[in-house]
C-alpha atoms as a PDB file:
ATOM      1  CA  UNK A   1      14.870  -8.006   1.396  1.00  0.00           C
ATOM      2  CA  UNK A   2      11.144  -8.969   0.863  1.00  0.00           C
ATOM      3  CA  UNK A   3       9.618 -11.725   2.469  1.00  0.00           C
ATOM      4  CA  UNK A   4       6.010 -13.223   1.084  1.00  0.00           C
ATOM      5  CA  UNK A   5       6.543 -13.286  -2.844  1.00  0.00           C
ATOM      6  CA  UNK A   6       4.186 -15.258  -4.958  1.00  0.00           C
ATOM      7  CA  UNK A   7       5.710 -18.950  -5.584  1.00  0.00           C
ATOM      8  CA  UNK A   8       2.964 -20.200  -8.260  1.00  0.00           C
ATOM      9  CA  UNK A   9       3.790 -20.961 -12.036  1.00  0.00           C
ATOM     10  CA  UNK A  10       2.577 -17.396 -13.079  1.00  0.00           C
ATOM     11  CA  UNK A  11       2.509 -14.637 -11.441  1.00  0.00           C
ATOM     12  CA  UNK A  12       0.512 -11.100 -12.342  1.00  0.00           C
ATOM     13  CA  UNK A  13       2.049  -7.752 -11.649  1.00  0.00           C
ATOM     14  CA  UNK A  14      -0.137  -4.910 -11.054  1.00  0.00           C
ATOM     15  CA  UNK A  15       0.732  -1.292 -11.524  1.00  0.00           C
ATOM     16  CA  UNK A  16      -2.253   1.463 -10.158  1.00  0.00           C
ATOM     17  CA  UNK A  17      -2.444   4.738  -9.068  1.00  0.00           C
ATOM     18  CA  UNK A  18      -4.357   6.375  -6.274  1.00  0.00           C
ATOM     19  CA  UNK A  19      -5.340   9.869  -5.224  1.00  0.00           C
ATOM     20  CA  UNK A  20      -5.971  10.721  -1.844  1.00  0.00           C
ATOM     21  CA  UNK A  21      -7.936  14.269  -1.006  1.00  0.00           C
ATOM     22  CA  UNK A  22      -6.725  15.517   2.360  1.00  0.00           C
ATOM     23  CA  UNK A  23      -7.666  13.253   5.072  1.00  0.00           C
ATOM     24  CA  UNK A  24      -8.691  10.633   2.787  1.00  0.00           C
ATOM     25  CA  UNK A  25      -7.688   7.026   3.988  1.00  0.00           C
ATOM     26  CA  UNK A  26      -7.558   3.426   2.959  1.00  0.00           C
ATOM     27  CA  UNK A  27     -10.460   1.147   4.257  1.00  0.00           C
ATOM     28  CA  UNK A  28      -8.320  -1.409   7.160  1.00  0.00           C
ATOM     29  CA  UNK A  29      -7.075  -4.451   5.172  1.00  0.00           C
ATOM     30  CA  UNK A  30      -4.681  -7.077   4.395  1.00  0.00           C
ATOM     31  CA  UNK A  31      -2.733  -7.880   1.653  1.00  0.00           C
ATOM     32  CA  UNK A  32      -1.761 -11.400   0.531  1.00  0.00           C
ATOM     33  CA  UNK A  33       1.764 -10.373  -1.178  1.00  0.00           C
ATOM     34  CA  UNK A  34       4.015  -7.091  -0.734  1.00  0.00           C
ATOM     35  CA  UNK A  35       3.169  -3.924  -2.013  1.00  0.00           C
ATOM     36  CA  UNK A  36       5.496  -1.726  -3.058  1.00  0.00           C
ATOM     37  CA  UNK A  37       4.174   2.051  -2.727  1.00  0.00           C
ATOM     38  CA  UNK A  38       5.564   4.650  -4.607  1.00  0.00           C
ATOM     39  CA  UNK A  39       4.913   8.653  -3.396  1.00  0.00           C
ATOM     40  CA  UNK A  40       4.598  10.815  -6.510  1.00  0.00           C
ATOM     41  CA  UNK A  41       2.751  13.989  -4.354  1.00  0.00           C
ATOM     42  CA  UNK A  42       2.139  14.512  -1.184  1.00  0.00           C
ATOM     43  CA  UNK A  43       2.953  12.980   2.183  1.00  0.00           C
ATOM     44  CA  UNK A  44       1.629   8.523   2.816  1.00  0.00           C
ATOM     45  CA  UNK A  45       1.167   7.677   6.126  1.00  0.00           C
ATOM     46  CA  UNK A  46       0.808   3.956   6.964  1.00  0.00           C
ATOM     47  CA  UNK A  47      -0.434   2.193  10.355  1.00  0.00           C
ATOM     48  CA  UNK A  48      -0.152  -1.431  10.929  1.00  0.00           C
ATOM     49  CA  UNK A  49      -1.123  -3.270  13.559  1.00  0.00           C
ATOM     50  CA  UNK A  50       1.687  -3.535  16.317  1.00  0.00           C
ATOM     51  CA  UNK A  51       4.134  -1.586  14.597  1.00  0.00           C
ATOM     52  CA  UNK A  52       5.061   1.977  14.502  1.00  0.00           C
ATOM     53  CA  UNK A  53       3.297   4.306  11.723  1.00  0.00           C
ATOM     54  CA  UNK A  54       5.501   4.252   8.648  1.00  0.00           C
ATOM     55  CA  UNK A  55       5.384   8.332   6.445  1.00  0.00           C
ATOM     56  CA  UNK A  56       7.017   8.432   2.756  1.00  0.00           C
ATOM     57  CA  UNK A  57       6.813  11.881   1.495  1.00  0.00           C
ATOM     58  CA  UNK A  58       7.367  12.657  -2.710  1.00  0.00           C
ATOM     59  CA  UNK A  59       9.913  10.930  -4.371  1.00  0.00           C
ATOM     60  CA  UNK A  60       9.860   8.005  -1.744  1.00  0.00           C
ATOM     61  CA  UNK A  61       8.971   4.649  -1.410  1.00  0.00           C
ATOM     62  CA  UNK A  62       7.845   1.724   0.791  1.00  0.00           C
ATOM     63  CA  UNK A  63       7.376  -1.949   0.973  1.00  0.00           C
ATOM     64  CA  UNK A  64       4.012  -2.626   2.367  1.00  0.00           C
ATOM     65  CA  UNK A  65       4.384  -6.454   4.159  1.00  0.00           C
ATOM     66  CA  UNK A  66       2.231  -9.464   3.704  1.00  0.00           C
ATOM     67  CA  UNK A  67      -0.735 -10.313   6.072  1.00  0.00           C
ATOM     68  CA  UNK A  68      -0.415  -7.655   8.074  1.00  0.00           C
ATOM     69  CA  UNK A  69      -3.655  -5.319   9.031  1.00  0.00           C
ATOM     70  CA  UNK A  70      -3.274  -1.638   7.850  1.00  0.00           C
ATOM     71  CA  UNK A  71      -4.445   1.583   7.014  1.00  0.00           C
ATOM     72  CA  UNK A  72      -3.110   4.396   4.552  1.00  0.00           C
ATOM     73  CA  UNK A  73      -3.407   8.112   5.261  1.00  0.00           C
ATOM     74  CA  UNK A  74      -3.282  11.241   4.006  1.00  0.00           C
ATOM     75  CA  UNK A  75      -3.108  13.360   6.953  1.00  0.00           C
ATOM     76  CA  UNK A  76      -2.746  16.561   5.188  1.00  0.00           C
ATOM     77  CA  UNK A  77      -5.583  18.869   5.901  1.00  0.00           C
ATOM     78  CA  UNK A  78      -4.833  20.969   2.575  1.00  0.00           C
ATOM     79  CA  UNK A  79      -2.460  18.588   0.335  1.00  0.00           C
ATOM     80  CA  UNK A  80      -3.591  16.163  -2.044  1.00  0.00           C
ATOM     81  CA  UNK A  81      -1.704  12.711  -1.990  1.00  0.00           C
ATOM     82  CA  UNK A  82      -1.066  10.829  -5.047  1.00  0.00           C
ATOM     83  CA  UNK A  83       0.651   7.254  -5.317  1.00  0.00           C
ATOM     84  CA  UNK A  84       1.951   4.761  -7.407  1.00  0.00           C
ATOM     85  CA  UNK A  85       1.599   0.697  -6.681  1.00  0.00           C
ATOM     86  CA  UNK A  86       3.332  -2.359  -7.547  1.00  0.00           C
ATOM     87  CA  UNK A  87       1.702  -5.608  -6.831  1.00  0.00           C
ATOM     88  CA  UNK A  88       2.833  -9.102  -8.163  1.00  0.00           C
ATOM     89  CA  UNK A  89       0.505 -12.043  -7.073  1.00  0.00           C
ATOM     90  CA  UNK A  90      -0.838 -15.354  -8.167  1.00  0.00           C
ATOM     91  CA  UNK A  91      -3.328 -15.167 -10.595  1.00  0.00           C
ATOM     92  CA  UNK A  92      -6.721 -13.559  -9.982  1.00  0.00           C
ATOM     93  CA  UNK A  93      -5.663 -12.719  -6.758  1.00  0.00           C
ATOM     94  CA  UNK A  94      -7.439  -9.382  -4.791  1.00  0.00           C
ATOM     95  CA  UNK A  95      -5.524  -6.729  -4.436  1.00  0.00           C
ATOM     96  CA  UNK A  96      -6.519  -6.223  -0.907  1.00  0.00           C
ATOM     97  CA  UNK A  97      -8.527  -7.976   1.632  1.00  0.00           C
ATOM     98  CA  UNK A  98     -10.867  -5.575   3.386  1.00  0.00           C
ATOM     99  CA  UNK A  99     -11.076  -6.289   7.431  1.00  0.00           C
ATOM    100  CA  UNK A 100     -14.362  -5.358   9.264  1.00  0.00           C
END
């Protein structure tokens, strides 16, 4: 079950891909909807704050959750990580929120 979905009229659904070199990671952020993240290579590692790390390897998936702060990792040292993302939001809505 997901929790958060967008309730306006119209809704926008995103589909993007990311590469990751080893020990690349996401700035910390927010989202304002789930993300659904999608491992096509490599290992994801994902910390939230007050919650356990979450790891999807290849051919696995996850449901980031709303308003929660985060960070994605690869922590390979020699692997490259490579990702699929599914977003629906309102319209014209960021993708992320980036947290200083």
């Amino acid at each position: 079950m997901v929790e958060g979905m967008p309730k306006g009229e119209k809704q926008e659904l995103r589909v993007l891909t990311a590469s990751f070199k080893p020990g690349d990671k996401t700035v910390f952020h927010t989202h304002r909807f789930p993300v659904t993240v999608y491992v096509l290579e490599g290992t994801f590692t994902l910390e939230m704050e007050d919650m356990a790390p979450v790891t999807v390897t290849q051919g696995q998936a996850m449901v980031e959750p709303p308003h929660v702060k985060m960070t994605g990792y690869n922590r390979s040292t020699s692997e490259s990580l490579r990702v699929v993302v599914f977003y629906a939001s309102d319209l014209d809505t960021p993708f992320l929120d980036p947290l200083h």
